[in-house]
PDB file of N, CA and C in Angstrom:
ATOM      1  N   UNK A   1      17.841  12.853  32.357  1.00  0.00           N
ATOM      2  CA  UNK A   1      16.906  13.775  31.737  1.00  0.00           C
ATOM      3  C   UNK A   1      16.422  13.192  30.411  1.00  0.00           C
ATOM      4  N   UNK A   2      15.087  13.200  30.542  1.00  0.00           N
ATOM      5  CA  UNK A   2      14.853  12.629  29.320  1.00  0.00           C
ATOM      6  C   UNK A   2      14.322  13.717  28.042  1.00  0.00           C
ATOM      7  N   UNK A   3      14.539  13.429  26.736  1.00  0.00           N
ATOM      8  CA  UNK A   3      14.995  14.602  25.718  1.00  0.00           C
ATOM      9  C   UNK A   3      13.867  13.705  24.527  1.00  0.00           C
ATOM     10  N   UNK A   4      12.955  14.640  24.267  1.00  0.00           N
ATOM     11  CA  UNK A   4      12.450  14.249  22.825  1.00  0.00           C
ATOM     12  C   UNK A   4      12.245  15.203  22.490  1.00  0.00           C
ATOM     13  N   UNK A   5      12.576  14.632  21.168  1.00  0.00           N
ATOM     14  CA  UNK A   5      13.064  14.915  19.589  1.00  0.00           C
ATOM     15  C   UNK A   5      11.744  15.493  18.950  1.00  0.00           C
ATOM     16  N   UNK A   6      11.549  16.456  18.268  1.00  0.00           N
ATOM     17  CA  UNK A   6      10.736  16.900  17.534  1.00  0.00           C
ATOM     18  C   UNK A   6      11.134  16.755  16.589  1.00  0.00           C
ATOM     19  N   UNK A   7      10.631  16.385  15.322  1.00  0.00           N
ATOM     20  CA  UNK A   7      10.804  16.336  14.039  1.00  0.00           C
ATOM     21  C   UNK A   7       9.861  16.925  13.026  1.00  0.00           C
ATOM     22  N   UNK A   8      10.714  17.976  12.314  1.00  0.00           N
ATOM     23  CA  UNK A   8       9.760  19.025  11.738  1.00  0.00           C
ATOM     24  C   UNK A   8       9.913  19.260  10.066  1.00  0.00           C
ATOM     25  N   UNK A   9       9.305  19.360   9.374  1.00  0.00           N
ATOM     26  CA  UNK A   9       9.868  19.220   7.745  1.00  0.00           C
ATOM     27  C   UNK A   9       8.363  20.074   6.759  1.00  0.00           C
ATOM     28  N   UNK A  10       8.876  20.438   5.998  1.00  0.00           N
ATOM     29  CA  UNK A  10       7.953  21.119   4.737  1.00  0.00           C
ATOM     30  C   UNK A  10       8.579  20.606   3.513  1.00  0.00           C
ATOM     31  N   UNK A  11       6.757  20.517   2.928  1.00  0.00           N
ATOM     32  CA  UNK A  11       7.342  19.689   1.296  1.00  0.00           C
ATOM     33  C   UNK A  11       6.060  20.169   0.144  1.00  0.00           C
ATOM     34  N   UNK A  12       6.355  21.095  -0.828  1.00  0.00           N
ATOM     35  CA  UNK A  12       5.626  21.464  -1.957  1.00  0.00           C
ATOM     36  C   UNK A  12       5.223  20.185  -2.776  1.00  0.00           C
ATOM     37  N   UNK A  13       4.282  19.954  -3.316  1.00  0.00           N
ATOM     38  CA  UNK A  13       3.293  19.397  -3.830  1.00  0.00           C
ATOM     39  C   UNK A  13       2.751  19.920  -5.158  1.00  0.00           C
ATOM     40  N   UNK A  14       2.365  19.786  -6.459  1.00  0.00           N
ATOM     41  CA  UNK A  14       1.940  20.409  -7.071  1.00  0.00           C
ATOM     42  C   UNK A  14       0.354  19.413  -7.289  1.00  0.00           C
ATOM     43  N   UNK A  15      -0.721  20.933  -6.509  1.00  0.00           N
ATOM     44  CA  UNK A  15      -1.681  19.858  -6.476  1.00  0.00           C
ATOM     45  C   UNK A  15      -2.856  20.910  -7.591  1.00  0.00           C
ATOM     46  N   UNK A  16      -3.537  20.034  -8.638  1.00  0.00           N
ATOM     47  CA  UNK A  16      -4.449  20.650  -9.323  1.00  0.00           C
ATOM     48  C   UNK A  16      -4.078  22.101 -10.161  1.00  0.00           C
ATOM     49  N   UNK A  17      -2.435  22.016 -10.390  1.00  0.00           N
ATOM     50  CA  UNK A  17      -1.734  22.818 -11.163  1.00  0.00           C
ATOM     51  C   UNK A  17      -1.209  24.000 -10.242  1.00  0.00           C
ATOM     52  N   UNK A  18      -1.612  23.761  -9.138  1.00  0.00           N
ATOM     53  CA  UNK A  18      -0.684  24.737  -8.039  1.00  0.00           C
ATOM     54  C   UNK A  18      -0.028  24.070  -6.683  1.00  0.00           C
ATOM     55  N   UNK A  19       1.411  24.915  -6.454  1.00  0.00           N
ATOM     56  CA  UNK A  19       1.918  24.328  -5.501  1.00  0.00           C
ATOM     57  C   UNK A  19       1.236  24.443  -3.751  1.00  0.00           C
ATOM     58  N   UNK A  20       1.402  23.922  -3.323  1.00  0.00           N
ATOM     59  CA  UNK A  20       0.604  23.466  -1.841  1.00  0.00           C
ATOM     60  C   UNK A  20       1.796  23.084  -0.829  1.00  0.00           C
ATOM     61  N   UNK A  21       1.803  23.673   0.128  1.00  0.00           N
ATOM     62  CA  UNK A  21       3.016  23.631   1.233  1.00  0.00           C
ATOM     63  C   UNK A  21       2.319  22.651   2.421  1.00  0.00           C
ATOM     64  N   UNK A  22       2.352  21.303   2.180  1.00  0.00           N
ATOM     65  CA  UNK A  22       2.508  20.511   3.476  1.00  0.00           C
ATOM     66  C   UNK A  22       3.306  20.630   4.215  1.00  0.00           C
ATOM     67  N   UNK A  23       3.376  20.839   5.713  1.00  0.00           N
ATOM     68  CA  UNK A  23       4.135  20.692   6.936  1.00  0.00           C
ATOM     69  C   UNK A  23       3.461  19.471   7.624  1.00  0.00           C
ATOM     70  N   UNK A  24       4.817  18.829   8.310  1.00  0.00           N
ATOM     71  CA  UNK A  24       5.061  17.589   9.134  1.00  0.00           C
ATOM     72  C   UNK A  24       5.550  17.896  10.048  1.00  0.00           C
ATOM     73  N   UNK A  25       4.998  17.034  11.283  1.00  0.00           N
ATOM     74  CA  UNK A  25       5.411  17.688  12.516  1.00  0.00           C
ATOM     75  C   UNK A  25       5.058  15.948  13.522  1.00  0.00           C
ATOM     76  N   UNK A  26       6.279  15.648  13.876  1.00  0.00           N
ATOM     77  CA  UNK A  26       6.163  14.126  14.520  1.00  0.00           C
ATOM     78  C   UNK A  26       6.799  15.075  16.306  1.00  0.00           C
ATOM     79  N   UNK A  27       6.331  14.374  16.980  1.00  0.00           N
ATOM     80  CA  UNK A  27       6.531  14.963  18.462  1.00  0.00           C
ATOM     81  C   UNK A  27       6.948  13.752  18.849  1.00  0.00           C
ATOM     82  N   UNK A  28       7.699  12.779  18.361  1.00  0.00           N
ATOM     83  CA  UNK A  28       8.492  11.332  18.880  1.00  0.00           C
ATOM     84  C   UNK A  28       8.849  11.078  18.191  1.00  0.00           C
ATOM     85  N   UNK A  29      10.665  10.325  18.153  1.00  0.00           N
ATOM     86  CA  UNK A  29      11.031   9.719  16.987  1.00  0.00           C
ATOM     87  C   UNK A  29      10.855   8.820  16.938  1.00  0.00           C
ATOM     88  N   UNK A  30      10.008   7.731  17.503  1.00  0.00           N
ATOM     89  CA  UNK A  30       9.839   6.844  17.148  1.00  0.00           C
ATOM     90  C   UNK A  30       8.784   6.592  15.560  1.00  0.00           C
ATOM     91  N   UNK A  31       9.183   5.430  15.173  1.00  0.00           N
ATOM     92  CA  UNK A  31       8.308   5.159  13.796  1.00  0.00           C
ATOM     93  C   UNK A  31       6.727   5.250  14.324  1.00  0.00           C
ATOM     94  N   UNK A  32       6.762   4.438  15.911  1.00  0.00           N
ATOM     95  CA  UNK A  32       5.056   4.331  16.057  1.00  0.00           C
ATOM     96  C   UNK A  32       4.681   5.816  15.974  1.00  0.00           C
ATOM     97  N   UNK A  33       3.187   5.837  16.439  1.00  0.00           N
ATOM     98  CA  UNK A  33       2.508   7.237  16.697  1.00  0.00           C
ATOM     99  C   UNK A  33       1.980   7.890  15.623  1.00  0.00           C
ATOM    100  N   UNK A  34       1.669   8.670  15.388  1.00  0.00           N
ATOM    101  CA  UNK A  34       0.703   9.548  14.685  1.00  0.00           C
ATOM    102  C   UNK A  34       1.896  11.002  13.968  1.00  0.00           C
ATOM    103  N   UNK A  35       1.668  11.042  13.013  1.00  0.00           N
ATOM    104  CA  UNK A  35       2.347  12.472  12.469  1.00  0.00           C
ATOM    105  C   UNK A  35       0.993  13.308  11.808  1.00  0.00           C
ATOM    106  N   UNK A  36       1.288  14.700  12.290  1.00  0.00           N
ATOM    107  CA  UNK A  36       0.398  15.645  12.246  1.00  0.00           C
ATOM    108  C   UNK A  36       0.697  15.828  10.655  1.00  0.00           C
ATOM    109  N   UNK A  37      -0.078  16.904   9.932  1.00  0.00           N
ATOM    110  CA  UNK A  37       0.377  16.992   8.544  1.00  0.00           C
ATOM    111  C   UNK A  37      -0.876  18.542   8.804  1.00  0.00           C
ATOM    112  N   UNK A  38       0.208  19.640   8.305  1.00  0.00           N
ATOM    113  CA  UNK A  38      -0.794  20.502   7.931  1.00  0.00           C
ATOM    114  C   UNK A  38      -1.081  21.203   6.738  1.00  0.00           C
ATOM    115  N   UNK A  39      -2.041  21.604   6.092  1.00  0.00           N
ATOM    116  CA  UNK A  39      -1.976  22.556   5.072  1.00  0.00           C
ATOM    117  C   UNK A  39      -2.887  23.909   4.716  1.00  0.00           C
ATOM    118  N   UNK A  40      -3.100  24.248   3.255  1.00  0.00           N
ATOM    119  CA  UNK A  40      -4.323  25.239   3.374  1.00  0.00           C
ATOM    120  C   UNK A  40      -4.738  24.957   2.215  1.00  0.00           C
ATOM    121  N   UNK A  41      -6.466  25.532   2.525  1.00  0.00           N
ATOM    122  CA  UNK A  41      -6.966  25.594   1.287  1.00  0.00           C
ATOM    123  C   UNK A  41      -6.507  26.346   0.336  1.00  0.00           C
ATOM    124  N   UNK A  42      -7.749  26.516  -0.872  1.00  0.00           N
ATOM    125  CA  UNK A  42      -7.853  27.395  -1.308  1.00  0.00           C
ATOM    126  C   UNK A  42      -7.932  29.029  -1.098  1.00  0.00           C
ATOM    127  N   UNK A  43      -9.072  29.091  -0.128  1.00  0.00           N
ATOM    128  CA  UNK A  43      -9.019  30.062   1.069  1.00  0.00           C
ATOM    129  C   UNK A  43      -8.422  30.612   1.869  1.00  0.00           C
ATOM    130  N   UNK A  44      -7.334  29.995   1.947  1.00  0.00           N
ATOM    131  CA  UNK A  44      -6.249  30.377   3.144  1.00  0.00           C
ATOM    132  C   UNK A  44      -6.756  29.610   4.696  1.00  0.00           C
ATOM    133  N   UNK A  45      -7.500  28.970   4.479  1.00  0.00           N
ATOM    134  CA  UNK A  45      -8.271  27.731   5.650  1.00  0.00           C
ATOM    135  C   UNK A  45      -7.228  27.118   6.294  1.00  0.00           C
ATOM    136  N   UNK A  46      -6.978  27.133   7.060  1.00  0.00           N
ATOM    137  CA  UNK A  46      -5.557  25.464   7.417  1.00  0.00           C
ATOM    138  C   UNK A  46      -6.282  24.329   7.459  1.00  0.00           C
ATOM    139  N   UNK A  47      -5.760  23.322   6.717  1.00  0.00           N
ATOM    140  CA  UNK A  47      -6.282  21.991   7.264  1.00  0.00           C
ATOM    141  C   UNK A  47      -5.289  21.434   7.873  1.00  0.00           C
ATOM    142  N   UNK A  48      -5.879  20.608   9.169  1.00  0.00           N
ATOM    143  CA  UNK A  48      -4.758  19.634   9.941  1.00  0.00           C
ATOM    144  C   UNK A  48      -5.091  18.385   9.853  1.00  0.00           C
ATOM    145  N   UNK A  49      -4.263  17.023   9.422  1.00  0.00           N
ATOM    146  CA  UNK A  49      -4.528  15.716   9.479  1.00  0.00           C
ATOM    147  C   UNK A  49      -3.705  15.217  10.193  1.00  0.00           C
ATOM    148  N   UNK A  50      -3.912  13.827  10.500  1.00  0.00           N
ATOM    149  CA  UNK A  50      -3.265  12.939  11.257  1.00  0.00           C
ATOM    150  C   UNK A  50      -3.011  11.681   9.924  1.00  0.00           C
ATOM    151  N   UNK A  51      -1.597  11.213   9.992  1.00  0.00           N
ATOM    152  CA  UNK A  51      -1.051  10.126   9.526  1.00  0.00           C
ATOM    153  C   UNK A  51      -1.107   8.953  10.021  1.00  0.00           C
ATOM    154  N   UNK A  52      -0.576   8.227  10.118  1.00  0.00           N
ATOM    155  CA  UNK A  52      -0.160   6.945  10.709  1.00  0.00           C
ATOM    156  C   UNK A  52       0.316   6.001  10.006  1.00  0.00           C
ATOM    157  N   UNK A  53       1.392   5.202  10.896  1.00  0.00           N
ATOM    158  CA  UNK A  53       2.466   4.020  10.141  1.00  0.00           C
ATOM    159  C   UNK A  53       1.521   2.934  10.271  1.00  0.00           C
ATOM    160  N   UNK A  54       1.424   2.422   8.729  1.00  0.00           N
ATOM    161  CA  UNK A  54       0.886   1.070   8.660  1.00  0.00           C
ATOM    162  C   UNK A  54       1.812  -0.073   7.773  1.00  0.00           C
ATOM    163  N   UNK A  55       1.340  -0.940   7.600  1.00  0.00           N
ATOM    164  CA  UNK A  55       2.289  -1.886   7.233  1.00  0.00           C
ATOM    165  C   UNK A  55       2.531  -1.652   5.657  1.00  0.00           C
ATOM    166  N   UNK A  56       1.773  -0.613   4.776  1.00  0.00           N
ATOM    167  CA  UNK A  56       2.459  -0.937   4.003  1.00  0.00           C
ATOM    168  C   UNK A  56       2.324   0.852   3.825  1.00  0.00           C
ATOM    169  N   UNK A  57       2.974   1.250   5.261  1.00  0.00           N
ATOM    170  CA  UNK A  57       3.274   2.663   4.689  1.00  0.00           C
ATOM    171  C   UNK A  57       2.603   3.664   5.845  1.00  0.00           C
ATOM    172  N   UNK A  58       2.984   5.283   5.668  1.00  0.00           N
ATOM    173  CA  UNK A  58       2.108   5.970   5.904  1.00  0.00           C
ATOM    174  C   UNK A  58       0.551   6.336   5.255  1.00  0.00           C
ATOM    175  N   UNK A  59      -0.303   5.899   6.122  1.00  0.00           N
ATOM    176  CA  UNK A  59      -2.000   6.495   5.502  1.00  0.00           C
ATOM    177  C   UNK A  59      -2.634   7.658   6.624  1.00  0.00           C
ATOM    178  N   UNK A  60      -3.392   8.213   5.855  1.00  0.00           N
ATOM    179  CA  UNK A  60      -4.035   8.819   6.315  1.00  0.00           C
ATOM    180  C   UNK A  60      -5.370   8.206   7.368  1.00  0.00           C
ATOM    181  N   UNK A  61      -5.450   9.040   8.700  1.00  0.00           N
ATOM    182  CA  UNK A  61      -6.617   8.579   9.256  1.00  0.00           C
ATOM    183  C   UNK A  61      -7.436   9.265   8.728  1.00  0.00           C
ATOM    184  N   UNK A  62      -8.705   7.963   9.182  1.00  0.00           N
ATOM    185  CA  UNK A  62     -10.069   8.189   8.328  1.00  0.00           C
ATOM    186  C   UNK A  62     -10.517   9.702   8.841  1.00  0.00           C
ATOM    187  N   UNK A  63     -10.486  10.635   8.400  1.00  0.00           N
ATOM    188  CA  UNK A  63     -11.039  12.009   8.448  1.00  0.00           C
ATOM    189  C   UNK A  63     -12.082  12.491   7.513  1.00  0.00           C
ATOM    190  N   UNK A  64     -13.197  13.876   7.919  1.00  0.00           N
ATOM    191  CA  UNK A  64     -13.320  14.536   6.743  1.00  0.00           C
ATOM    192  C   UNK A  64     -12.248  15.703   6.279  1.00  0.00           C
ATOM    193  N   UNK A  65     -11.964  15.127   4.933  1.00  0.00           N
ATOM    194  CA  UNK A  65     -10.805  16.192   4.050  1.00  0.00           C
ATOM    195  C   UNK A  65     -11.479  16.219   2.600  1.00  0.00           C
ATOM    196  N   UNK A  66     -10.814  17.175   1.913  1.00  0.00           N
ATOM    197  CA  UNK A  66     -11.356  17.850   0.775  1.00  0.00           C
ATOM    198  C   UNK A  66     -10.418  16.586   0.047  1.00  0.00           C
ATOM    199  N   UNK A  67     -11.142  16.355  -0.835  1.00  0.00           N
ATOM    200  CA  UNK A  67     -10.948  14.918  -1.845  1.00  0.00           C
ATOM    201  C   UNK A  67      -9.379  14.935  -2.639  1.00  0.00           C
ATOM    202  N   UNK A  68      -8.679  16.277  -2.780  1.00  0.00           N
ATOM    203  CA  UNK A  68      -7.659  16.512  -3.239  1.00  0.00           C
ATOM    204  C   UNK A  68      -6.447  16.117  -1.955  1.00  0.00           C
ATOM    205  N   UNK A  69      -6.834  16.234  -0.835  1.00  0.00           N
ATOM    206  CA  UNK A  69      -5.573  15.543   0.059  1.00  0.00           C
ATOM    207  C   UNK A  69      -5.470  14.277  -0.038  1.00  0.00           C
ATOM    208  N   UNK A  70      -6.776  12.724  -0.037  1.00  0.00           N
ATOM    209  CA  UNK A  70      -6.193  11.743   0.158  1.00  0.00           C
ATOM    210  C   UNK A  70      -5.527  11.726  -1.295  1.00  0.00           C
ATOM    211  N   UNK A  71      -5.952  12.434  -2.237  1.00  0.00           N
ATOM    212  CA  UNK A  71      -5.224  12.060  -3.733  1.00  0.00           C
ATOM    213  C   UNK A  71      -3.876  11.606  -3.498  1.00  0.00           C
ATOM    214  N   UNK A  72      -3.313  12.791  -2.257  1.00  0.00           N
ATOM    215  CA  UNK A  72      -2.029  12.967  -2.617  1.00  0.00           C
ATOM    216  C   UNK A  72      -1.193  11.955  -1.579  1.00  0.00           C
ATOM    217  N   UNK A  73      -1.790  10.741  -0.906  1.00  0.00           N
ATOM    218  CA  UNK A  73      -1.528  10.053   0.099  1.00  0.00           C
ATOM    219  C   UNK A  73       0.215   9.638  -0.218  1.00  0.00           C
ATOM    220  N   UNK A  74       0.368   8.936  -1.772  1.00  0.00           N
ATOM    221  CA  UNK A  74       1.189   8.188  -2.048  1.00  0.00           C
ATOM    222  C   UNK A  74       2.415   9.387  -1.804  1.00  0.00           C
ATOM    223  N   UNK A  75       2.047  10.524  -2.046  1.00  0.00           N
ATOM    224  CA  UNK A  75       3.533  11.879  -2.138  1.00  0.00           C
ATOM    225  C   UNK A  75       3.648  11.772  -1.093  1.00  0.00           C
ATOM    226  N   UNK A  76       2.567  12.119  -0.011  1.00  0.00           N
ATOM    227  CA  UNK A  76       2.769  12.547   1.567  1.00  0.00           C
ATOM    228  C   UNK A  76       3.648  11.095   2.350  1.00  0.00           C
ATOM    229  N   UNK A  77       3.439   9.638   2.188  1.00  0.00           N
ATOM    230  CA  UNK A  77       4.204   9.129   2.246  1.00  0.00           C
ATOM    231  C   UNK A  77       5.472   9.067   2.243  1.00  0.00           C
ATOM    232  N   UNK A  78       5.895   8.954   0.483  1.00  0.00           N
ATOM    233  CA  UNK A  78       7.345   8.732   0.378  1.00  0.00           C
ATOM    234  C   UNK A  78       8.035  10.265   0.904  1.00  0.00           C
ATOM    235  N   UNK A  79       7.249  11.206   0.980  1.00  0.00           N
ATOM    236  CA  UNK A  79       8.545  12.511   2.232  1.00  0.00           C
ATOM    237  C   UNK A  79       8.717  12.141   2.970  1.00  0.00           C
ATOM    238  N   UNK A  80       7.515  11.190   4.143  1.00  0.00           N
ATOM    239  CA  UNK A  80       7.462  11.323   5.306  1.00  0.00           C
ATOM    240  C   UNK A  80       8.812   9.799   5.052  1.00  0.00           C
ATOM    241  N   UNK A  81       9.090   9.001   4.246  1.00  0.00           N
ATOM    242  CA  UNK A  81       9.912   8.194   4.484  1.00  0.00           C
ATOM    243  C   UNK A  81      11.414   8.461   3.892  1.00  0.00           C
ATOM    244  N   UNK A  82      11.406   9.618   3.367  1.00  0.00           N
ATOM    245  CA  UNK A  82      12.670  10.380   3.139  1.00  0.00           C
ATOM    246  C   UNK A  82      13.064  11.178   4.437  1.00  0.00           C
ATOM    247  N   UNK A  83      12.005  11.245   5.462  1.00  0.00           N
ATOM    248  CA  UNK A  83      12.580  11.966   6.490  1.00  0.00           C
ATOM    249  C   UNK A  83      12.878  11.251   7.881  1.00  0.00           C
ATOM    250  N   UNK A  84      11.979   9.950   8.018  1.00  0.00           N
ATOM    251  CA  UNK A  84      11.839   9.560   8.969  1.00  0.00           C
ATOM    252  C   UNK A  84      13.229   8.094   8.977  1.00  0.00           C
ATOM    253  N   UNK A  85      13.968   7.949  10.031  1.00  0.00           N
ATOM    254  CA  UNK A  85      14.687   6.906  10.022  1.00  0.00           C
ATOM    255  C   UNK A  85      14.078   6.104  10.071  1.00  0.00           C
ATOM    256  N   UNK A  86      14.504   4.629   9.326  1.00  0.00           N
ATOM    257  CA  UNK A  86      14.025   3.823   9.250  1.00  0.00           C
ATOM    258  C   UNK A  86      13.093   2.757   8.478  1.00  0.00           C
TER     259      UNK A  86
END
């Protein structure tokens, strides 16, 4: 039987003098693949992005996002490598 791993995590941010609740959500443990990342606006909007492992790290795929998420690329990283083995 084969068994995968969901891997699920939330991490506050203090973005533009308020805190912001990113959720991570990997559907393989492997390092390859894509990690989802969600959040909200101002509005109460959700935004959803896609990550990805590159060589010198997690980046964001090229999306349209409100200019305050890629700010925060370098934070969304080092969680995602506090959580992820490896």
């Amino acid at each position: 039987m084969l068994v995968i791993k969901n891997i699920q995590f939330t991490r506050l941010f203090k973005v533009d003098g308020y805190l912001k609740e990113f959720n991570f959500r990997k559907s393989n443990p492997t390092l390859q693949g894509k990690l989802s990342v969600d959040t909200i606006d101002e509005r109460g909007n959700r935004i959803m992005f896609f990550m990805e492992k590159a060589e010198i790290g997690w980046k964001i795929l090229p999306q349209q996002l409100p200019t305050w998420i890629p700010e925060q690329e370098i934070l969304l990283d080092e969680a995602i490598r506090e959580e992820l083995p490896g």
